[in-house]
C-alpha atoms as a PDB file:
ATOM      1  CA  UNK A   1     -19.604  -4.435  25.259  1.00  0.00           C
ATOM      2  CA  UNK A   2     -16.225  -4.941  23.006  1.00  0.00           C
ATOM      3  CA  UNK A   3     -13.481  -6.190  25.073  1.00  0.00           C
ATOM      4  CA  UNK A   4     -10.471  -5.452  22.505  1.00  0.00           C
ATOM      5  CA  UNK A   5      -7.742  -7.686  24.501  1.00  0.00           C
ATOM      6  CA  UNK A   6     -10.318 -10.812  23.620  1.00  0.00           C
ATOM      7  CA  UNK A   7     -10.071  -9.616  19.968  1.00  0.00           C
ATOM      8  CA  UNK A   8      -6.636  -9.509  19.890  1.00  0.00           C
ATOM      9  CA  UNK A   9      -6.076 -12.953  21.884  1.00  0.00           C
ATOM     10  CA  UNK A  10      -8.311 -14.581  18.998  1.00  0.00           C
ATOM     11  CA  UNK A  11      -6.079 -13.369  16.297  1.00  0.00           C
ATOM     12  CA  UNK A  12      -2.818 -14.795  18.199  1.00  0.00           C
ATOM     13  CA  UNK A  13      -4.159 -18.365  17.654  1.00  0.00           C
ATOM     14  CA  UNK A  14      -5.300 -17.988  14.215  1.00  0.00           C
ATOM     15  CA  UNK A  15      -2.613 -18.932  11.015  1.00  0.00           C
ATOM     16  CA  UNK A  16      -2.748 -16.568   8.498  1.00  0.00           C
ATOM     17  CA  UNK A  17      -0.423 -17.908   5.794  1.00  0.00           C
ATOM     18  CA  UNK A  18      -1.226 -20.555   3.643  1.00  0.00           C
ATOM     19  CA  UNK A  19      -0.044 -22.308   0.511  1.00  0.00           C
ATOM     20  CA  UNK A  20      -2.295 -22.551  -2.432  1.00  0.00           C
ATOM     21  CA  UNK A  21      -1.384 -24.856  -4.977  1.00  0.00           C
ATOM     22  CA  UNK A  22      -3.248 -25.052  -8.525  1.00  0.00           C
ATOM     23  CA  UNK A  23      -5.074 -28.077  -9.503  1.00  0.00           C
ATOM     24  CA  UNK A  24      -4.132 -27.292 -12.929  1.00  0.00           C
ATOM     25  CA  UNK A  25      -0.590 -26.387 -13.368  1.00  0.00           C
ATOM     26  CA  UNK A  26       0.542 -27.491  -9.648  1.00  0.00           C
ATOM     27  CA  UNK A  27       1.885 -24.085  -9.129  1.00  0.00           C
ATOM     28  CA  UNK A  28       2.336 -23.507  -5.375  1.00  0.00           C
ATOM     29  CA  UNK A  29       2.589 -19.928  -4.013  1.00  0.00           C
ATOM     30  CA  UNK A  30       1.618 -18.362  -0.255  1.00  0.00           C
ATOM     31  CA  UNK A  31      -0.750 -16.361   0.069  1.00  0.00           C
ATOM     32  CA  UNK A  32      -2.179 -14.535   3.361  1.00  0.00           C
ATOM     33  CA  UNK A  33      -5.528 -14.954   4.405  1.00  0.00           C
ATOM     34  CA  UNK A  34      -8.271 -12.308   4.695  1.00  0.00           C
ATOM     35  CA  UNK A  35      -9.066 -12.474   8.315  1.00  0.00           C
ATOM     36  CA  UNK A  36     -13.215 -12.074   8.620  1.00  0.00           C
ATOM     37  CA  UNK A  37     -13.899 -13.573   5.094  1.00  0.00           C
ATOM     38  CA  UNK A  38     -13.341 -16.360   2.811  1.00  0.00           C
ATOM     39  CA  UNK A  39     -11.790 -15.610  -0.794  1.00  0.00           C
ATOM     40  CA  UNK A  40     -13.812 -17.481  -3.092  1.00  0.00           C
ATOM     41  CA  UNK A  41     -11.815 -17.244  -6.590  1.00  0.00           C
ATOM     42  CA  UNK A  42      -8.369 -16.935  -6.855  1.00  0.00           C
ATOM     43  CA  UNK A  43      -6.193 -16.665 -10.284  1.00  0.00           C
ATOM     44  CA  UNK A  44      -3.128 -18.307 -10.560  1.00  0.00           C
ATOM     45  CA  UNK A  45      -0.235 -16.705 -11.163  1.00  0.00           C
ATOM     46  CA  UNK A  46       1.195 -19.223 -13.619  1.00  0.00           C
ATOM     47  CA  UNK A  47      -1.643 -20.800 -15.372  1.00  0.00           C
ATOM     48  CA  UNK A  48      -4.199 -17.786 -14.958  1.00  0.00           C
ATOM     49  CA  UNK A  49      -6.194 -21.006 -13.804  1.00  0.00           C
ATOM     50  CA  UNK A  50      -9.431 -19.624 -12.005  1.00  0.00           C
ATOM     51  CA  UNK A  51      -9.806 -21.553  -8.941  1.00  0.00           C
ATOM     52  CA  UNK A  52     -13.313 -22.167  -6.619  1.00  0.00           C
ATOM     53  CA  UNK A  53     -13.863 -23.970  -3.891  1.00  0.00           C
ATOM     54  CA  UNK A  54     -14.616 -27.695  -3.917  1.00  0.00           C
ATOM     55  CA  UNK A  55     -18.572 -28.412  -3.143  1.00  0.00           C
ATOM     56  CA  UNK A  56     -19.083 -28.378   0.401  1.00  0.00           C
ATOM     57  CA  UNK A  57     -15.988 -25.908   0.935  1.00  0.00           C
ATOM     58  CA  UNK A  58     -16.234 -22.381   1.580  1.00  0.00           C
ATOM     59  CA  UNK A  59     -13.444 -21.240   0.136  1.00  0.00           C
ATOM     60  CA  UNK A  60     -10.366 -21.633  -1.955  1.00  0.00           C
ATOM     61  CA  UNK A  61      -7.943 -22.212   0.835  1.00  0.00           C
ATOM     62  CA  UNK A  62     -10.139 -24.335   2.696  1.00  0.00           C
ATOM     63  CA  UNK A  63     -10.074 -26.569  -0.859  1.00  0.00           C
ATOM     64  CA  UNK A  64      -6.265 -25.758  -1.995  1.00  0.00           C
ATOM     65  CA  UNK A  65      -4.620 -24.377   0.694  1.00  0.00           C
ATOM     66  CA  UNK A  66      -2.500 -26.310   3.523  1.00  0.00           C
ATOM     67  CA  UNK A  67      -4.244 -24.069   5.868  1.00  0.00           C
ATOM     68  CA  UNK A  68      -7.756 -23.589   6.339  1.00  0.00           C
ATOM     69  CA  UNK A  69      -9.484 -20.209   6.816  1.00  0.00           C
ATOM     70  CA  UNK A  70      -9.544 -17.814   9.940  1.00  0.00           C
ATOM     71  CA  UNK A  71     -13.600 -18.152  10.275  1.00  0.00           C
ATOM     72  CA  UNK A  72     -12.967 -22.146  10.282  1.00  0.00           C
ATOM     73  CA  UNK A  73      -9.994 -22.277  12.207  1.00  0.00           C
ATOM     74  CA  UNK A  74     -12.149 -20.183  14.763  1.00  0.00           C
ATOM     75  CA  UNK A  75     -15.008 -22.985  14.092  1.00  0.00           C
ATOM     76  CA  UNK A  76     -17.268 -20.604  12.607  1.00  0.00           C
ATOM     77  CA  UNK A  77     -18.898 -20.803   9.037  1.00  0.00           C
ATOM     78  CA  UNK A  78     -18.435 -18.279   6.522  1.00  0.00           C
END
């Protein structure tokens, strides 16, 4: 049975904003967050840098970002 008001409650705790910065060119920009996913390459804007997750990350904001991901802030893996 979906309950849609416990849907909606786990979204209001969740951060959905996060700052990526480049490991090559230190380029910082904020980003949001797909919500059910992780994002696994991301191209800088400046440097056209492609950027992957560190090993034993799951994604690029979980390596880059100054916010994890949804799935790990809800202490799930992706």
């Amino acid at each position: 049975m979906f309950f849609p008001f416990l849907f909606y409650f786990s979204l209001m705790n969740l951060v959905l904003k996060s700052i990526l910065v480049c490991p090559k060119c230190s380029f910082k920009k904020e980003e949001t967050m797909p919500i059910n996913s992780c994002q696994y390459f991301y191209k800088c804007d400046s440097c056209k840098y492609i950027l992957k997750p560190k090993i034993g990350d799951c994604c690029v904001f979980c390596s880059f970002g100054s916010v994890k991901c949804p799935p790990i802030q809800k202490g799930n893996c992706c």
